[in-house]
PDB file of N, CA and C in Angstrom:
ATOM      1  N   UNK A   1     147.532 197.411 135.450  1.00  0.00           N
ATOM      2  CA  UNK A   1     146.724 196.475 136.202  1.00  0.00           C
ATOM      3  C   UNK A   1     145.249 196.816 136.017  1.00  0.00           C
ATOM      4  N   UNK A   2     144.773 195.832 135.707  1.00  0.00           N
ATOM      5  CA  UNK A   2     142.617 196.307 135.818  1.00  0.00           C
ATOM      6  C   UNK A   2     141.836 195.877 137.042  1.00  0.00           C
ATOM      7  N   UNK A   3     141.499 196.936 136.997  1.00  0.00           N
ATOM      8  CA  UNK A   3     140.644 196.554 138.499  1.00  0.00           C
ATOM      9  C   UNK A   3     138.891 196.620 137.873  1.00  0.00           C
ATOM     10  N   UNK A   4     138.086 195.998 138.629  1.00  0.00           N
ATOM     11  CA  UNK A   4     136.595 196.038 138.027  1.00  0.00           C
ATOM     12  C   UNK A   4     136.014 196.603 139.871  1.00  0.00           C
ATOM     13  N   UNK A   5     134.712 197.076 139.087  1.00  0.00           N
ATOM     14  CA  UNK A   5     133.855 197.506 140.503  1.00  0.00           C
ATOM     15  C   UNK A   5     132.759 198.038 139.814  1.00  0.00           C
ATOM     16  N   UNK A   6     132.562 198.971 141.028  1.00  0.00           N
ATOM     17  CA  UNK A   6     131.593 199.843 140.882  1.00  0.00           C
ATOM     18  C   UNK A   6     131.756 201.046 141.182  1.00  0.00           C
ATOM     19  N   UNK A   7     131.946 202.258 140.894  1.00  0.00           N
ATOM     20  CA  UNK A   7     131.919 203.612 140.426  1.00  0.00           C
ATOM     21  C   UNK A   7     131.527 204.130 141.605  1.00  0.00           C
ATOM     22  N   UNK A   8     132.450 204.643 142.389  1.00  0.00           N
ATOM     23  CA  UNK A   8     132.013 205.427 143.741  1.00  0.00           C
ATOM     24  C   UNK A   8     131.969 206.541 144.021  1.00  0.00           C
ATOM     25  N   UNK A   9     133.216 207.315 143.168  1.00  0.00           N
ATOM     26  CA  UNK A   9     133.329 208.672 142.954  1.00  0.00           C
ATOM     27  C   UNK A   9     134.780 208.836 142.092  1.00  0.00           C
ATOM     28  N   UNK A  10     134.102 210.285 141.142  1.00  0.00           N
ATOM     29  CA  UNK A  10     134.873 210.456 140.277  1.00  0.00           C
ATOM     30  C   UNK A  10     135.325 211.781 140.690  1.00  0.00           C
ATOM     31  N   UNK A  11     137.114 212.101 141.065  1.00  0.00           N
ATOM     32  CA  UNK A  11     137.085 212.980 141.659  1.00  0.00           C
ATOM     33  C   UNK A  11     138.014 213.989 140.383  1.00  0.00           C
ATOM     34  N   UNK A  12     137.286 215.574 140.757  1.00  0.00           N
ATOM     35  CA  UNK A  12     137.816 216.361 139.697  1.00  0.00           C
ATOM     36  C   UNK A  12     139.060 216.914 139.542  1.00  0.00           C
ATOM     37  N   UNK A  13     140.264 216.289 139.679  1.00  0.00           N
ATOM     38  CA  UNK A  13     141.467 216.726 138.859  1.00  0.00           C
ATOM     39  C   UNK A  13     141.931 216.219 138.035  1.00  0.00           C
ATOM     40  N   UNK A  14     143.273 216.669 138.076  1.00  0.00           N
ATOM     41  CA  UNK A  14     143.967 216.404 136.290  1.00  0.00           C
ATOM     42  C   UNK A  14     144.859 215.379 136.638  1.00  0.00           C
ATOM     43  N   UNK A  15     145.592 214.406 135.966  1.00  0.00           N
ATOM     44  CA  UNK A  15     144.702 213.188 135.513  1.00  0.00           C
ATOM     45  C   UNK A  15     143.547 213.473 136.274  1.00  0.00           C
ATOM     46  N   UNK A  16     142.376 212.869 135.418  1.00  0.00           N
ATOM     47  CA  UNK A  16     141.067 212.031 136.585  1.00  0.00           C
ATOM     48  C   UNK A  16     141.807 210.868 137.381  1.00  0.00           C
ATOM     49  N   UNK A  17     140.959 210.670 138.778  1.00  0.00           N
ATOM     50  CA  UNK A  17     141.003 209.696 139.210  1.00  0.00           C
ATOM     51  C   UNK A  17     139.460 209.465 139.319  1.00  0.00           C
ATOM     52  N   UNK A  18     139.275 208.131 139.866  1.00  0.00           N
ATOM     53  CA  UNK A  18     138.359 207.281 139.838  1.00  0.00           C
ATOM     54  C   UNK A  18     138.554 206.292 141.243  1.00  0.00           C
ATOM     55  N   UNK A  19     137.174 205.864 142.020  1.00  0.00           N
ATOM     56  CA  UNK A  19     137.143 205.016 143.236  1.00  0.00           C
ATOM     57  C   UNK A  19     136.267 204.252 142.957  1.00  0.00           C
ATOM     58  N   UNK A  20     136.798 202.932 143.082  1.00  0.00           N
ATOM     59  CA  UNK A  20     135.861 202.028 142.363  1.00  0.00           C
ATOM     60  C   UNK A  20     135.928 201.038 143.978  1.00  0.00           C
ATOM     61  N   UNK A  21     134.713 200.851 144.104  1.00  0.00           N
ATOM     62  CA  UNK A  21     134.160 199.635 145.256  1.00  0.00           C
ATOM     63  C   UNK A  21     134.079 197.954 144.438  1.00  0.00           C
ATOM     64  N   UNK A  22     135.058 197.619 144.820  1.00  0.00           N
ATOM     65  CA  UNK A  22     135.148 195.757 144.174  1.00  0.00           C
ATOM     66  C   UNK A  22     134.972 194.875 145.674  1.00  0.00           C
ATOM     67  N   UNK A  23     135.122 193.355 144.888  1.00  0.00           N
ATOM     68  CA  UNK A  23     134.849 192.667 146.061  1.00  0.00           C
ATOM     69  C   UNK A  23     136.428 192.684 146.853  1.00  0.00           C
ATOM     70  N   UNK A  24     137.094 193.215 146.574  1.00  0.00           N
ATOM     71  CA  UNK A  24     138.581 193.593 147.081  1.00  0.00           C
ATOM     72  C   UNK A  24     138.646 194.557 148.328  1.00  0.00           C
ATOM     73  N   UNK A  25     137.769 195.369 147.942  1.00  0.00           N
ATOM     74  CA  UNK A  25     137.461 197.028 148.542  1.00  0.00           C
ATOM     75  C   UNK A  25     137.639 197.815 147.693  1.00  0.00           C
ATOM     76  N   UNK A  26     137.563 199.115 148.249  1.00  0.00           N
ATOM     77  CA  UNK A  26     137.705 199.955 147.553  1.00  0.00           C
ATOM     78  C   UNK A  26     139.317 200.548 147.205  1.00  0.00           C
ATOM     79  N   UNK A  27     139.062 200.781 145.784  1.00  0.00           N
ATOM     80  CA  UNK A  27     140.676 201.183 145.049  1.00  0.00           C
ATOM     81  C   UNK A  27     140.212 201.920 144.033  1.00  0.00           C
ATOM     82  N   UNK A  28     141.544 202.827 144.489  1.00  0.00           N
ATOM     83  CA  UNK A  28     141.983 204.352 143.390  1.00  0.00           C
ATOM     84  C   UNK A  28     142.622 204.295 142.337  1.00  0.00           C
ATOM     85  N   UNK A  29     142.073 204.548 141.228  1.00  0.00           N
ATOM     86  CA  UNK A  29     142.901 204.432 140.109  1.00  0.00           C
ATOM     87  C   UNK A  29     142.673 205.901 139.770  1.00  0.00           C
ATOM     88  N   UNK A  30     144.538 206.324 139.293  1.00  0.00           N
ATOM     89  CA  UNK A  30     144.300 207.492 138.081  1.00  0.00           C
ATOM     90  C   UNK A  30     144.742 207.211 136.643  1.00  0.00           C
ATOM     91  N   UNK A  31     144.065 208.191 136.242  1.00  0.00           N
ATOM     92  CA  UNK A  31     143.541 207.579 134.305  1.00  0.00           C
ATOM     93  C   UNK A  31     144.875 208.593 134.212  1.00  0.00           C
ATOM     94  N   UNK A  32     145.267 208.027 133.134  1.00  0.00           N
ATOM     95  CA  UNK A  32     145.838 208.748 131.963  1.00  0.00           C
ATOM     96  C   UNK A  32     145.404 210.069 131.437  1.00  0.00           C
ATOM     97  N   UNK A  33     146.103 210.987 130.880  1.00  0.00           N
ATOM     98  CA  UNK A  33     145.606 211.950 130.400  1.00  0.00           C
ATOM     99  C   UNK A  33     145.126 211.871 129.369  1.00  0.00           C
ATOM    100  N   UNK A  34     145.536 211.003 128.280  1.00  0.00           N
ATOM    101  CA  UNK A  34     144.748 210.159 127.093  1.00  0.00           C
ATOM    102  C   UNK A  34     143.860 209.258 127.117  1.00  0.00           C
ATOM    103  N   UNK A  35     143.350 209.241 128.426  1.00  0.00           N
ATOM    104  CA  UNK A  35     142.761 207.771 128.301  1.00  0.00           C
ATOM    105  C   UNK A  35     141.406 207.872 127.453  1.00  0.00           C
ATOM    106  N   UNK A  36     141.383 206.302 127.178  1.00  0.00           N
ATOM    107  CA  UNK A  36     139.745 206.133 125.905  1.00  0.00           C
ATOM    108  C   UNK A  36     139.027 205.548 126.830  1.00  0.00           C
ATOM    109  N   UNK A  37     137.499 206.418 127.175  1.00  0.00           N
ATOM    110  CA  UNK A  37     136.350 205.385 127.549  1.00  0.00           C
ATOM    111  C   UNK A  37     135.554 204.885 126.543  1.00  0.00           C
ATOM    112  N   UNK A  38     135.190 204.055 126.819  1.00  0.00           N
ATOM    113  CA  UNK A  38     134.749 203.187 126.185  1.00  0.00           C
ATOM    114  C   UNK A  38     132.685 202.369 126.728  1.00  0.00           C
ATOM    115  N   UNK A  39     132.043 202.195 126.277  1.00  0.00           N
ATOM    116  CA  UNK A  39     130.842 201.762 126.299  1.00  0.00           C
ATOM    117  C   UNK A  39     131.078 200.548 126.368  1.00  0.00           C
ATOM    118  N   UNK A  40     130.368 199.407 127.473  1.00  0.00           N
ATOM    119  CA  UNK A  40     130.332 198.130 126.956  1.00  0.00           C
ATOM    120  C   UNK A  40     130.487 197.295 125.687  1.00  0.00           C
ATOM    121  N   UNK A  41     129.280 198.098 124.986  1.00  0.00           N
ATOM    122  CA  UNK A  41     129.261 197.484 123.849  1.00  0.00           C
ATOM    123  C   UNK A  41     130.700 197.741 122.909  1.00  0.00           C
ATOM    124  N   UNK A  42     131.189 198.166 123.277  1.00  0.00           N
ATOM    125  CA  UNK A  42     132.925 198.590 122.373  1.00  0.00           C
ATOM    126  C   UNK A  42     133.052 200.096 121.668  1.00  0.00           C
ATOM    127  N   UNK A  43     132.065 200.344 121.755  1.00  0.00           N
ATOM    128  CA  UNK A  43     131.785 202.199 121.469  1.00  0.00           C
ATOM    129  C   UNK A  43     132.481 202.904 122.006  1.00  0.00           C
ATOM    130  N   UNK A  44     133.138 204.157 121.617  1.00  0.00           N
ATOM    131  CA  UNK A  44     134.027 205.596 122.285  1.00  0.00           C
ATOM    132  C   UNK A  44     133.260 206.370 122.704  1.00  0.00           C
ATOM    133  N   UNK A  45     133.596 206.735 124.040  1.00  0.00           N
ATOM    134  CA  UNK A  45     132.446 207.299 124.623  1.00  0.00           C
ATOM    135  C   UNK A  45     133.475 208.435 125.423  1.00  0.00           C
ATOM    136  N   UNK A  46     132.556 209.084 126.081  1.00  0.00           N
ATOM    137  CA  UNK A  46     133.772 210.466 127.008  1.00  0.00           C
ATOM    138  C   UNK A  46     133.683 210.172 128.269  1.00  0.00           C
ATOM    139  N   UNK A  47     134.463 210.961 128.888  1.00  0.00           N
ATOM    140  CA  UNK A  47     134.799 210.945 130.714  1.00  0.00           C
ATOM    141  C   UNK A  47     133.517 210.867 131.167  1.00  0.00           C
ATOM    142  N   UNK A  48     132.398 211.748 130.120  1.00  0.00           N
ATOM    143  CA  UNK A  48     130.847 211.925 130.935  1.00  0.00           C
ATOM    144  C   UNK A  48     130.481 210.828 131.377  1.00  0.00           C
ATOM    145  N   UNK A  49     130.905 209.393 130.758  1.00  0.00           N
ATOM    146  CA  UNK A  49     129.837 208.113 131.227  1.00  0.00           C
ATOM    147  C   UNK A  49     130.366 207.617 132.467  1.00  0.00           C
ATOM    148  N   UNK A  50     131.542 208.317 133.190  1.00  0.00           N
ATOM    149  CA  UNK A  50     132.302 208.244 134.752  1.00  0.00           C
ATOM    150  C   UNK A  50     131.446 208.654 135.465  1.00  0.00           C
ATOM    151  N   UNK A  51     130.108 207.863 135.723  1.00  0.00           N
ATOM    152  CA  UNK A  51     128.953 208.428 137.053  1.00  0.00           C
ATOM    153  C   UNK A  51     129.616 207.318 138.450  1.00  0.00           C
ATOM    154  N   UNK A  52     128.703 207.550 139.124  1.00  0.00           N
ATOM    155  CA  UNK A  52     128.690 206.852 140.657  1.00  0.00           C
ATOM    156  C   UNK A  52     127.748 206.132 140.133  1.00  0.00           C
ATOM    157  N   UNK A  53     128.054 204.591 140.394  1.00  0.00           N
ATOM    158  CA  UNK A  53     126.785 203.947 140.480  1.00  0.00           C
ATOM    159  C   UNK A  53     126.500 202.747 139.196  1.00  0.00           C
ATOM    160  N   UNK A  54     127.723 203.296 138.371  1.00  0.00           N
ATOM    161  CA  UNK A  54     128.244 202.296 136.912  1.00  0.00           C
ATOM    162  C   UNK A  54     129.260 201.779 137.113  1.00  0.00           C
ATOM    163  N   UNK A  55     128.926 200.590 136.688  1.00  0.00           N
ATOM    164  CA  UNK A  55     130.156 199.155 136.760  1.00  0.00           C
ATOM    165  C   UNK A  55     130.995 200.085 135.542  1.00  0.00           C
ATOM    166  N   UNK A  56     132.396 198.972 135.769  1.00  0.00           N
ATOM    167  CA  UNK A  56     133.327 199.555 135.015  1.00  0.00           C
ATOM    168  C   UNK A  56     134.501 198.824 135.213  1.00  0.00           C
ATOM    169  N   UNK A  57     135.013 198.430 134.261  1.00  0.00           N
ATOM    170  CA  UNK A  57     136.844 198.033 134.176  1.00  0.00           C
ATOM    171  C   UNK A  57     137.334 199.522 134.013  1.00  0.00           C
ATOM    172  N   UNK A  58     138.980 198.906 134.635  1.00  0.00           N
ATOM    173  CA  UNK A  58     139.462 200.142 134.751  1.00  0.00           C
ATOM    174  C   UNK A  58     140.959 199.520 134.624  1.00  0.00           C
ATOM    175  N   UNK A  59     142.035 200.243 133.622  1.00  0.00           N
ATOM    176  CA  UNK A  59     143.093 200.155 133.910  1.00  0.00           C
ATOM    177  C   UNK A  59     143.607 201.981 133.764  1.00  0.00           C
ATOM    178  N   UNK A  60     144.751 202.326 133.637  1.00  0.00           N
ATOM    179  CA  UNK A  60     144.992 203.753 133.621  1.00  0.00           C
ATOM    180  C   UNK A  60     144.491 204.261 132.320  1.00  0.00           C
ATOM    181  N   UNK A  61     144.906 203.764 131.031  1.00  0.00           N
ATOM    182  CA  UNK A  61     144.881 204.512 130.241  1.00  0.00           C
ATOM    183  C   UNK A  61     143.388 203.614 129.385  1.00  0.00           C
ATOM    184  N   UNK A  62     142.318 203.129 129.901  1.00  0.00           N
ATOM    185  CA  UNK A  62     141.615 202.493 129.221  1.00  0.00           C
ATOM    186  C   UNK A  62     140.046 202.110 130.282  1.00  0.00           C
ATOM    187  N   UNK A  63     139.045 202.799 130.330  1.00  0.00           N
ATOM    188  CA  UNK A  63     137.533 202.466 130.870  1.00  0.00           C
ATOM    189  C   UNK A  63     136.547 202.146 130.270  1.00  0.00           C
ATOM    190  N   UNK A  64     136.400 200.785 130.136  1.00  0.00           N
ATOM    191  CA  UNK A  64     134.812 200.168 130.204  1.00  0.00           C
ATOM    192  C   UNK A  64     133.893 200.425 131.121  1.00  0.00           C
ATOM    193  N   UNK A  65     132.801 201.120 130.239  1.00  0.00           N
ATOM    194  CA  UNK A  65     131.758 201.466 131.574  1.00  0.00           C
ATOM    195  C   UNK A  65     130.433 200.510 131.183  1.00  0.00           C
ATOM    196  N   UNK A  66     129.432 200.103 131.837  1.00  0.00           N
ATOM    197  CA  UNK A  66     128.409 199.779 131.301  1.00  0.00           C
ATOM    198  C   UNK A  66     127.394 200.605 132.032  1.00  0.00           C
ATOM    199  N   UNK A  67     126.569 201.014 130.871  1.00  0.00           N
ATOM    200  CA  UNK A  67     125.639 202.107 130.414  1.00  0.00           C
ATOM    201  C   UNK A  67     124.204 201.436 130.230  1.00  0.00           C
ATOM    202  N   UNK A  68     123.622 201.770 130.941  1.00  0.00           N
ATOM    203  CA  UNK A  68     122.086 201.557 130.746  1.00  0.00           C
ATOM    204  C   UNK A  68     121.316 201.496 129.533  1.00  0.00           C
TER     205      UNK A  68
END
């Protein structure tokens, strides 16, 4: 399932999870242990671009973030 939001907190265990604030509320997703992030623009990017404060699709094994 994909959920979209905004990046609320990325919390540190294994899988990552992720709290994303949508117009839904807020919802927890955990990533995959493989999962690919990804840059808007379609670029491979790492867990690093998981800030607070960046939009982002999200399904488990797959994050679009958009990056300044």
């Amino acid at each position: 399932m994909m959920h979209e939001g905004t990046i609320r907190e990325v919390m540190e265990t294994w899988p990552l999870q992720i709290v994303l604030e949508s117009p839904q509320g807020m919802v927890s997703v955990t990533l995959t242990e493989d999962v690919v992030v990804r840059r808007s623009d379609g670029s491979v990017g790492g867990v690093e671009l998981l800030r607070p404060g960046r939009h982002a699709r999200v399904d488990p094994r797959e994050v679009i973030v958009s990056v300044p």
